[in-house]
Protein backbone atom coordinates (compact mmCIF):
# COMPACT_ATOMS: atom_id res chain seq x y z
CA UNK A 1 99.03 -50.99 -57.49
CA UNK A 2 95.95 -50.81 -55.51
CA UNK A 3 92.40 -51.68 -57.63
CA UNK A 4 89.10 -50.95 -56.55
CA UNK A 5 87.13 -54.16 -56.79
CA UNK A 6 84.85 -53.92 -60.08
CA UNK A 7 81.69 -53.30 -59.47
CA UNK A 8 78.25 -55.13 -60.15
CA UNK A 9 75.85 -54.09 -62.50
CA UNK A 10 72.70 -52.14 -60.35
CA UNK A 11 69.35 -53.20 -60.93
CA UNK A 12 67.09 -50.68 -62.26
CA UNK A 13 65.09 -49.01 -59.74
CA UNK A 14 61.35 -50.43 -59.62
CA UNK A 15 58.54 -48.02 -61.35
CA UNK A 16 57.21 -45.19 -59.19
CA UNK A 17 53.81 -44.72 -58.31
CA UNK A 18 53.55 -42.89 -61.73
CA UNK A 19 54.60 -45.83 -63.46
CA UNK A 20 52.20 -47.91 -65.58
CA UNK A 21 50.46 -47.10 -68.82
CA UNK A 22 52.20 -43.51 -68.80
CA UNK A 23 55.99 -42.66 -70.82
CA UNK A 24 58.52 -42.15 -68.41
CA UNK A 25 60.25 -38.85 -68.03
CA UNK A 26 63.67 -39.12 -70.35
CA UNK A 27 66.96 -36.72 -69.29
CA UNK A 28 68.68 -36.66 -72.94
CA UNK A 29 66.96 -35.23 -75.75
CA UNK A 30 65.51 -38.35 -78.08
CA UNK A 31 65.62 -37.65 -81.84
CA UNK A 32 62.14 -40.14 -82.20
CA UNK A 33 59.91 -41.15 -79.47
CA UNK A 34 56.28 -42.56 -79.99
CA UNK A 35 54.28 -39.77 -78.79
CA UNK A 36 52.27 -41.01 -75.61
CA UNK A 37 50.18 -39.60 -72.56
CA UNK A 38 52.53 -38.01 -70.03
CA UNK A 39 51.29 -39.04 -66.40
CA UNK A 40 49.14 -36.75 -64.58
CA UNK A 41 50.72 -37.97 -61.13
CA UNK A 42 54.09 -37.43 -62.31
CA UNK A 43 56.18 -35.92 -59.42
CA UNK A 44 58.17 -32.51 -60.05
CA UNK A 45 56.44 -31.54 -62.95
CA UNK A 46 57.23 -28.32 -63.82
CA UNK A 47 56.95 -25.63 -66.96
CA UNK A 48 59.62 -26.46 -69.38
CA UNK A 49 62.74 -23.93 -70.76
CA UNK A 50 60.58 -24.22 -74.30
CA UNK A 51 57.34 -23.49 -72.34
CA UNK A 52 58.74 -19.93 -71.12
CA UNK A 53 60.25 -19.31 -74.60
CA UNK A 54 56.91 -19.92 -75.78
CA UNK A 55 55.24 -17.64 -73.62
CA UNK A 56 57.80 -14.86 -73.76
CA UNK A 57 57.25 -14.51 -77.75
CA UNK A 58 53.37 -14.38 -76.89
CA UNK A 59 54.70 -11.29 -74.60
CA UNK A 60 55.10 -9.56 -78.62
CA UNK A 61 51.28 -10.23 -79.39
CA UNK A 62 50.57 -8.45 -75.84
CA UNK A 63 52.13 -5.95 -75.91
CA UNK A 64 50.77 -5.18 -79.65
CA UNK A 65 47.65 -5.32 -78.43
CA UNK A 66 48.19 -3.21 -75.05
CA UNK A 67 50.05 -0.81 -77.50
CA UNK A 68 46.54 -0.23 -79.84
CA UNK A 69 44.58 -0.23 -76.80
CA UNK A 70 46.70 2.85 -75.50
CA UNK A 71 46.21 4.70 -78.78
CA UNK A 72 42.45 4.31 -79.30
CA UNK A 73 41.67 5.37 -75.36
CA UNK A 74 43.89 8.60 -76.03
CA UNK A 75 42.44 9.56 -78.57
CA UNK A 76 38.92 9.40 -77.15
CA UNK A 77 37.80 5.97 -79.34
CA UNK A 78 37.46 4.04 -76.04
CA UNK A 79 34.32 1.74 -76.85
CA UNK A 80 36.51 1.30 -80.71
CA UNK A 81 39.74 -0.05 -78.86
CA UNK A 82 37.79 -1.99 -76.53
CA UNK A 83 35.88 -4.30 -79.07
CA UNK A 84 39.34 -4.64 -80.62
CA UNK A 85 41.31 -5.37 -77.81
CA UNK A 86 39.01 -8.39 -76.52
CA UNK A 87 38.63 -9.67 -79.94
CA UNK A 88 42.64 -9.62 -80.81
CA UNK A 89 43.31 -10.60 -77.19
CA UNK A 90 40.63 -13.60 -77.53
CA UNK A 91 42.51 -14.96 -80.49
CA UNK A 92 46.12 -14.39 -78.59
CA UNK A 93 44.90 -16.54 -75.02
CA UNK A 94 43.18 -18.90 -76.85
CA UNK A 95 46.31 -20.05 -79.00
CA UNK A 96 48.30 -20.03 -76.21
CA UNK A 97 45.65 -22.22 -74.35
CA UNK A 98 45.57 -24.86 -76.58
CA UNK A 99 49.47 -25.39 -76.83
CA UNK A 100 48.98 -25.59 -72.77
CA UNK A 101 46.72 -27.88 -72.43
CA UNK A 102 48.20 -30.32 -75.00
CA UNK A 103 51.84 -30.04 -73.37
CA UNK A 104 50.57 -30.87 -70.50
CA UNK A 105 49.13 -34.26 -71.48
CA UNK A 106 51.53 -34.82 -74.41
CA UNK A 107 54.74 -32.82 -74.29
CA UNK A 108 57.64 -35.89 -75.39
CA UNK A 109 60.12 -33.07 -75.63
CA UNK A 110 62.10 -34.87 -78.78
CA UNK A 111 63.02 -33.13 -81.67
CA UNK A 112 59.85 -33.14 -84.09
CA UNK A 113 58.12 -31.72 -81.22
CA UNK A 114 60.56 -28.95 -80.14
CA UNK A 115 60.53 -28.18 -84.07
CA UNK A 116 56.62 -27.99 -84.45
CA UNK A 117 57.07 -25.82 -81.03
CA UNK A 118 59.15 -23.11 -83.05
CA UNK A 119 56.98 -22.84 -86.17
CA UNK A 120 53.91 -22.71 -83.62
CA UNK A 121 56.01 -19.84 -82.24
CA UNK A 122 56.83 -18.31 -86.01
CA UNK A 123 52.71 -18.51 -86.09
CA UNK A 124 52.59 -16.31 -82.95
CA UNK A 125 54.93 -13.89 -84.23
CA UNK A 126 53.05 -13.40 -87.92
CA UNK A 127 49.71 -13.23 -85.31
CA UNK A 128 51.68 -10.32 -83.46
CA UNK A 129 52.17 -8.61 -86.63
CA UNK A 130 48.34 -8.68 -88.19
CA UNK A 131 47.62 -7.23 -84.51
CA UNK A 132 47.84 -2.93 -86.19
CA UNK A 133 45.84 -4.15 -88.96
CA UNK A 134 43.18 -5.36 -87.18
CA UNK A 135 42.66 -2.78 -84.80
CA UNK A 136 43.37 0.01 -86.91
CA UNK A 137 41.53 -1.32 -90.70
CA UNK A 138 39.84 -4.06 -89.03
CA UNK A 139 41.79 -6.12 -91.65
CA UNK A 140 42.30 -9.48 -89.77
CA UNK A 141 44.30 -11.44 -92.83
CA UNK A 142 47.22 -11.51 -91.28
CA UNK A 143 46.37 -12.14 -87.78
CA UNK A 144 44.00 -15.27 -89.44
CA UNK A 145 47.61 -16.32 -91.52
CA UNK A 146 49.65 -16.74 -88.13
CA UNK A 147 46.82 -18.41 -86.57
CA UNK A 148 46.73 -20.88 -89.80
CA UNK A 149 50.38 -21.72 -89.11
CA UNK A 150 49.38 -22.31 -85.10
CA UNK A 151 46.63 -25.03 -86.38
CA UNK A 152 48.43 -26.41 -88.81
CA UNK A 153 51.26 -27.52 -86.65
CA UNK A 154 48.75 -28.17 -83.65
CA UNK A 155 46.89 -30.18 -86.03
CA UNK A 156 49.70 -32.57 -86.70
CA UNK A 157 50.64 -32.82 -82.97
CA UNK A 158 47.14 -33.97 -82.27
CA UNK A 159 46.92 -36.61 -85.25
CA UNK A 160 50.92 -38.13 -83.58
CA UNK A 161 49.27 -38.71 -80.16
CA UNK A 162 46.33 -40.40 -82.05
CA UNK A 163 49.13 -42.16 -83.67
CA UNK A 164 50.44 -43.20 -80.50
CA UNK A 165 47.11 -43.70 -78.57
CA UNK A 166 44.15 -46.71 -78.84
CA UNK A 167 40.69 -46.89 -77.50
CA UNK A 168 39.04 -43.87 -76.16
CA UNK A 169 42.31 -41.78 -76.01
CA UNK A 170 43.06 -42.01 -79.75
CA UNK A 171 39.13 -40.86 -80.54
CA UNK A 172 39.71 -37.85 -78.46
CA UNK A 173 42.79 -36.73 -80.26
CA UNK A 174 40.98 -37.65 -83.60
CA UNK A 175 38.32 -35.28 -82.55
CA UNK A 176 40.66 -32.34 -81.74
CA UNK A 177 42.68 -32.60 -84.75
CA UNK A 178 39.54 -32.68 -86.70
CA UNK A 179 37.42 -30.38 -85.26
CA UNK A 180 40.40 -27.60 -85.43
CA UNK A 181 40.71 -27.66 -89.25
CA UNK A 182 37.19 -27.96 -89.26
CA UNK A 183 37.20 -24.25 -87.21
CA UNK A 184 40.28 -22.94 -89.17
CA UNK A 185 38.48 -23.39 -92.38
CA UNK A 186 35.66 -21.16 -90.86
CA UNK A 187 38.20 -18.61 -90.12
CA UNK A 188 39.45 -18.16 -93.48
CA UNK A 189 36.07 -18.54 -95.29
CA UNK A 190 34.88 -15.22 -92.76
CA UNK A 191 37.61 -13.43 -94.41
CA UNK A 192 36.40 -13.83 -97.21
CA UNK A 193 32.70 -13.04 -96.62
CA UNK A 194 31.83 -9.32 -96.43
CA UNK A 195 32.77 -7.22 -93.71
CA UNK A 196 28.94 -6.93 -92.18
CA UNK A 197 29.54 -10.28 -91.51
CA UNK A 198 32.60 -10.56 -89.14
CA UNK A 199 31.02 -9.52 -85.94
CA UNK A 200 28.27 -12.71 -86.36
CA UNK A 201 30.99 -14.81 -87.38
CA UNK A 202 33.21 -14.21 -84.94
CA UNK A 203 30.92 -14.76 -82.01
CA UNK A 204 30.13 -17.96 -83.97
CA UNK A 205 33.21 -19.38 -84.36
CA UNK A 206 34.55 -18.40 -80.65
CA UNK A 207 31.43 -20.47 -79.99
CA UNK A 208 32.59 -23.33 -81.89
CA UNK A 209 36.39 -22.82 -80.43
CA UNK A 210 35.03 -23.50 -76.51
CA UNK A 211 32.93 -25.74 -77.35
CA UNK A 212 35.68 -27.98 -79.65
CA UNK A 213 37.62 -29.45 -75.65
CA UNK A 214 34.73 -30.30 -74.03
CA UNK A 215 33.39 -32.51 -77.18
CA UNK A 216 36.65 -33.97 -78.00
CA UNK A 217 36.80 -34.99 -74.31
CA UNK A 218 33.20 -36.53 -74.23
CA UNK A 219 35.12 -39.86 -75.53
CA UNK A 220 37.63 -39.39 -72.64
CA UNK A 221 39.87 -36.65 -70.44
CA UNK A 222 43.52 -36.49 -71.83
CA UNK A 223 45.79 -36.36 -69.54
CA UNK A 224 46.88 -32.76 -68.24
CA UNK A 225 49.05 -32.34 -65.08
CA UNK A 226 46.80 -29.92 -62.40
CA UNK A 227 50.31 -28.22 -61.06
CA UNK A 228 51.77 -28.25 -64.53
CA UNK A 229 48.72 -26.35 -65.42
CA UNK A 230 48.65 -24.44 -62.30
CA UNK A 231 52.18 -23.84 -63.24
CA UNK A 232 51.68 -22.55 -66.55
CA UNK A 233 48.75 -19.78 -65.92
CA UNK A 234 50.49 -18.94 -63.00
CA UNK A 235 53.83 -18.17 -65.13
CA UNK A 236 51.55 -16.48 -67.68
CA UNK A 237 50.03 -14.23 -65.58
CA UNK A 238 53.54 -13.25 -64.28
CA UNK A 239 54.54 -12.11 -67.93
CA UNK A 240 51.31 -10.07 -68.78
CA UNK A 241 52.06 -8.26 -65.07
CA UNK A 242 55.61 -8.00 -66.03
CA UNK A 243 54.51 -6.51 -69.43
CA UNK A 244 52.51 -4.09 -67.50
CA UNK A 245 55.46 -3.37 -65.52
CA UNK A 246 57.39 -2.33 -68.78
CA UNK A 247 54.97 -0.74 -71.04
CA UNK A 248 54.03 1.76 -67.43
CA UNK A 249 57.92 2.41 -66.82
CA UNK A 250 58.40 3.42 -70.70
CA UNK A 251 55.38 5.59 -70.49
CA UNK A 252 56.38 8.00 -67.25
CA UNK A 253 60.31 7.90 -69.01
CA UNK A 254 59.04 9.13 -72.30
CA UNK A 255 56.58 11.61 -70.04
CA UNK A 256 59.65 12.71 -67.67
CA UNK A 257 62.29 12.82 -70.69
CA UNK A 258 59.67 15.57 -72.82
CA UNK A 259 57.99 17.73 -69.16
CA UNK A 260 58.93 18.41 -66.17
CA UNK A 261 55.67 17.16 -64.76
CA UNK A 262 57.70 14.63 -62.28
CA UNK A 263 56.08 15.44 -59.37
CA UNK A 264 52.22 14.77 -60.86
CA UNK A 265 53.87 11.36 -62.46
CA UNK A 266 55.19 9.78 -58.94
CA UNK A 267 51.94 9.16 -57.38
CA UNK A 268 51.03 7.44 -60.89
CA UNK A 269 53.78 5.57 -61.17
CA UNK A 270 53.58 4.63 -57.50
CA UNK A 271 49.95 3.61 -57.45
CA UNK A 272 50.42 1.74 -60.64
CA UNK A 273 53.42 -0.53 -58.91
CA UNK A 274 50.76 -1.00 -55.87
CA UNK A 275 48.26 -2.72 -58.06
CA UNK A 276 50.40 -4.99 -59.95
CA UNK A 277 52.66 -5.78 -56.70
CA UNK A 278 49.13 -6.71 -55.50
CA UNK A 279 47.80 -8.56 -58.26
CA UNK A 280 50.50 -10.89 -57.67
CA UNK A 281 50.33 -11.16 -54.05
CA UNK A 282 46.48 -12.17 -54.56
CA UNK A 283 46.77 -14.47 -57.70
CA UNK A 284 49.33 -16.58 -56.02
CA UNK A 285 47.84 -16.74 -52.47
CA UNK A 286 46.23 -20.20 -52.63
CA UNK A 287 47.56 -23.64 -53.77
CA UNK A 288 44.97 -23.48 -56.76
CA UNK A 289 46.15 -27.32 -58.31
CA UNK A 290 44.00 -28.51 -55.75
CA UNK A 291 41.18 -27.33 -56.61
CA UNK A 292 41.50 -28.48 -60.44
CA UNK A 293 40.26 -31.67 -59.82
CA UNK A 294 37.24 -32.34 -62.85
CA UNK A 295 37.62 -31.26 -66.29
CA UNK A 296 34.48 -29.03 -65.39
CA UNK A 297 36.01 -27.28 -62.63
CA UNK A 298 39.07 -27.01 -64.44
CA UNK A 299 37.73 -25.81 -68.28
CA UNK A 300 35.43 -23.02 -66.25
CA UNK A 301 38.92 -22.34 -64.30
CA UNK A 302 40.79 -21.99 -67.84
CA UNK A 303 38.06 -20.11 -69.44
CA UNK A 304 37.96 -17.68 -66.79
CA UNK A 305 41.48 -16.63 -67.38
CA UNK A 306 40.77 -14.85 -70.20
CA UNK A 307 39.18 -11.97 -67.97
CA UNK A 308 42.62 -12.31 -65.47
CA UNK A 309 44.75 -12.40 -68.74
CA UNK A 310 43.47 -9.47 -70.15
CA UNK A 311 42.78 -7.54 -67.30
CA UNK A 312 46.46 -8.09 -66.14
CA UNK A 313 47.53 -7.02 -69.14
CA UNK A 314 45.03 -3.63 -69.55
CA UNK A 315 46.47 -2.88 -66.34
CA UNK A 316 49.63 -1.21 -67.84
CA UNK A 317 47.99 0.12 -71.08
CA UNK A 318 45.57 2.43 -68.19
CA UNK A 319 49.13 3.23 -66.26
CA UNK A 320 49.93 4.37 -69.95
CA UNK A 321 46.57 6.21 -70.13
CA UNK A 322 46.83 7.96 -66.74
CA UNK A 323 50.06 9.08 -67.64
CA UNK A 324 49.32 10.89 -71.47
CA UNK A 325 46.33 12.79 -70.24
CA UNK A 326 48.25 13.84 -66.64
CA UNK A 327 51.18 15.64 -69.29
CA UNK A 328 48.30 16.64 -71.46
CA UNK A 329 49.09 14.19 -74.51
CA UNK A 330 45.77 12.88 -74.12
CA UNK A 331 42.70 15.31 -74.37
CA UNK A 332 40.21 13.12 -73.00
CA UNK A 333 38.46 13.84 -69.27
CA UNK A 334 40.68 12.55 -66.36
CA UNK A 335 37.74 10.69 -65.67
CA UNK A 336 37.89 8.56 -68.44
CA UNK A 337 41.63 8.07 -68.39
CA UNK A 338 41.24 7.16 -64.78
CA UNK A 339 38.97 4.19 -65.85
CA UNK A 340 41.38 3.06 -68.15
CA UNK A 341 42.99 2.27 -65.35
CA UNK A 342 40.60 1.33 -62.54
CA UNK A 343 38.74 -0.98 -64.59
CA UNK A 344 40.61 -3.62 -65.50
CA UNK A 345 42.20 -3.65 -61.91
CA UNK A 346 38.25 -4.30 -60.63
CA UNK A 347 37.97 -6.73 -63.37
CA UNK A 348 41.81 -8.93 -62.35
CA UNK A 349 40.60 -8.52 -58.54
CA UNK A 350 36.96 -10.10 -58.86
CA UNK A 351 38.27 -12.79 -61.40
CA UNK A 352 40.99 -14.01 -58.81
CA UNK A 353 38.32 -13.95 -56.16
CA UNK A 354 35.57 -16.30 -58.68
CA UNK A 355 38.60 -18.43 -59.83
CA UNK A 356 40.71 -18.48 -56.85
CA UNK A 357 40.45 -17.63 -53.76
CA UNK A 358 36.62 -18.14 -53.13
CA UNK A 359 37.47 -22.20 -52.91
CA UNK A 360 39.13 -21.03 -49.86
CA UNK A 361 38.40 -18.86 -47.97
CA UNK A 362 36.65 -19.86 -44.29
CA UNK A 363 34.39 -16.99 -43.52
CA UNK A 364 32.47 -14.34 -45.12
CA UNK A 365 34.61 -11.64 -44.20
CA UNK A 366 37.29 -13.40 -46.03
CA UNK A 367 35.08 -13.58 -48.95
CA UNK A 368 33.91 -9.91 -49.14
CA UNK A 369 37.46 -8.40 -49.45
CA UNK A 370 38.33 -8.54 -53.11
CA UNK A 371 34.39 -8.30 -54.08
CA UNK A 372 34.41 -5.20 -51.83
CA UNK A 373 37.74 -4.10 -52.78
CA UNK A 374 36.71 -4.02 -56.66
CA UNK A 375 34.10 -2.07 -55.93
CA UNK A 376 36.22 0.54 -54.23
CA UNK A 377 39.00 0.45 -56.87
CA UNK A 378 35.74 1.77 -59.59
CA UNK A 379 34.42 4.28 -56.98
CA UNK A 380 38.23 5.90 -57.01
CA UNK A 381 37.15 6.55 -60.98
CA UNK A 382 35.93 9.40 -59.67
CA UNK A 383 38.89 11.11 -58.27
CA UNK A 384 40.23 11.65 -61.90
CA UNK A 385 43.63 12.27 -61.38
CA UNK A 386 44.17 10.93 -58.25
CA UNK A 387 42.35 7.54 -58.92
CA UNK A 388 46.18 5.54 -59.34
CA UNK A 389 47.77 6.38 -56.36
CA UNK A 390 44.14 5.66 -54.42
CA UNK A 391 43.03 2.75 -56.60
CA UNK A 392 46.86 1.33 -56.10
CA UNK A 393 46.17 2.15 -51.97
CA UNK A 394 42.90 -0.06 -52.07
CA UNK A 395 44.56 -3.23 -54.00
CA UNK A 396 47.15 -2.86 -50.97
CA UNK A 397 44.83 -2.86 -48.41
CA UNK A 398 43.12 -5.79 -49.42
CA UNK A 399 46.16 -7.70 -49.60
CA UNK A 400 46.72 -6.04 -46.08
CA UNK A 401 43.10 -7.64 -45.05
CA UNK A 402 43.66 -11.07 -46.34
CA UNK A 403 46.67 -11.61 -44.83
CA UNK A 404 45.10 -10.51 -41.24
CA UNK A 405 41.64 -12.40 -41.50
CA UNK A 406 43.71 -15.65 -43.21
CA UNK A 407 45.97 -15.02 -39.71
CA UNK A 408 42.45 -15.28 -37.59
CA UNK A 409 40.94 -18.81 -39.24
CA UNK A 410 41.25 -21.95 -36.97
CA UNK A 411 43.33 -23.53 -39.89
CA UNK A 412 46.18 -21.05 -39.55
CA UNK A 413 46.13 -21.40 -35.69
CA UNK A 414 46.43 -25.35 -35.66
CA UNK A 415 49.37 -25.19 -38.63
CA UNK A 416 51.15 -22.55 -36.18
């Protein structure tokens, strides 16, 4: 009988360019691996299956908090449901920042960390819950307990990668692990302090929270991925525009299902799909990893998102808006309800344009077009019930603009 010839053992491939002081990428799931810096060359780095499970069960705090929003607009408490949205909303993006960010330099994808993952997640989902109280009693103990289950478990994930660090590295995961419970404790000592003082201490301790990465980092930069990260707000942005998506096409079914107002819904509905169709098209236009170069340029970049975050997600609670005070759910002027909805949109276009696509664009013209475009989005406040369909016609034409003057710049000539 015929044998192949046995074969010789193959020498391991030599190390990559990512090679070096970094932990290489494993393909089975490890019980136990010594928690060390992930390479911020690495090659293919992309958002992990846990990432996105991570991110959809922060789609639950969202859409708690677009939910609240909704109420207090229609029923005429707009300035009430603002100051509660961006407070709740703060505490959502800012947990889901700091999981990023340490993924991204630390993520060893073995089983203690895929377990800390899911009570983080558990944390998110108690957060979620606490999100009526605290816009409704102002009663922020339970939001505060699923953030205390969040810090507790990123706590521990900071002290293993001190564990598995020396030098400079290991101070700045000292510093992070300490400085959170340090910040946690001031969070549960403001519950306890009378309610006069929450505003104060709130604005304090969000203080202290942005401040906490850039002095842990003082000692030295840990080691995120700029396209992971790129990756990651990018996919997040996609899920707050997808949750805009949903919460809009439950509103106009409830709205069809109890009127017969179809034909005032349409243009709504339509102008609603416009802006987020366009929010999209804008947000991902340029290769943004490039630009994230500094941990300067790319903790102002971060920061920022918490305007295109919340904005993206506002979006749909004003589609929601529009559409109670068009079927007269709502008594509140359609001016108001039209700003529910035009606002935000101004707010997602001029925050892709500061974070985004102002690093490159060639010309002024290409500059002006979202700045001028959010401009004209507000003015279409004024057109009360017609401001969706118009404010949804703008967002397209800018998209429509970019595309034509990006068409026009020497750069796009030569790569044709």
């Amino acid at each position: 009988m015929h044998r192949n010839p046995p074969q010789e053992p193959q020498p391991e491939p030599a190390p990559g360019p990512g090679a070096g002081p970094y932990r290489r990428t494993r393909r089975a799931l490890p019980a136990v691996v010594r928690m060390t810096a992930r390479d911020p060359a690495e090659a293919h780095r992309s958002t992990t299956a846990l990432e996105l499970l991570f991110d959809l069960c922060f789609v639950v705090a969202v859409a708690q908090a677009g939910i609240r929003l909704v109420h207090a607009q229609t029923t005429g408490h707009p300035a009430h449901g603002l100051a509660g949205y961006l407070s709740v909303f703060f505490a959502i993006w800012w947990a889901w920042v700091n999981f990023s960010w340490f993924a991204s330099a630390y993520d060893c994808d073995d089983v203690p960390y895929r377990l800390a993952t899911l009570v983080q997640i558990c944390g998110v989902l108690v957060l979620a819950a606490g999100v009526p109280r605290a816009f409704e009693h102002a009663d922020y103990g339970l939001a505060v307990v699923g953030y205390l289950i969040m810090r507790l478990v990123m706590t521990g994930q900071w002290l293993r990668a001190a564990h598995g660090e020396t030098g400079p590295a290991r101070t700045t995961a000292l510093r992070y692990a300490a400085g959170l419970m340090v910040i946690q404790a001031g969070w549960v000592v403001l519950l306890l302090l009378p309610a006069g003082a929450w505003t104060p201490g709130f604005l304090l301790l969000v203080v202290c929270e942005l401040s906490l990465p850039g002095y842990a980092e003082h000692a030295r930069r840990t080691p995120w991925h700029p396209h992971h990260i790129a990756e990651r707000y990018g996919a997040f942005t996609i899920i707050t525009l997808g949750e805009s998506v949903a919460a809009a096409t439950v509103a106009v079914q409830s709205a069809v299902d109890e009127t017969s107002e179809l034909a005032e819904l349409l243009p709504i509905a339509a102008g609603g799909l416009l802006i987020v169709f366009a929010a999209y098209w804008i947000y991902f236009a340029v290769p943004i990893h490039e630009h994230l170069a500094s941990n300067r340029q790319s903790f102002l970049w971060g920061y920022g998102h918490y305007l295109v975050f919340g904005s993206a997600a506002a979006i749909g609670a004003g589609i929601e808006v529009a559409v109670e005070q068009t079927v007269g759910r709502a008594h509140i002027p359609a001016t108001e309800a039209a700003a529910a909805l035009t606002v935000p949109t101004a707010v997602f276009l001029l925050s892709a344009w500061l974070l985004h696509a102002r690093h490159f664009k060639v010309v002024l013209s290409q500059q002006l077009v979202l700045p001028v475009s959010a401009l004209l989005v507000l003015a279409c406040t004024f057109a009360g019930r017609h401001a969706a369909p118009l404010a949804g016609l703008v967002a397209a034409a800018a998209v429509a603009a970019g595309v034509v003057l990006a068409a026009g710049t020497p750069e796009h000539r030569t790569a044709r």
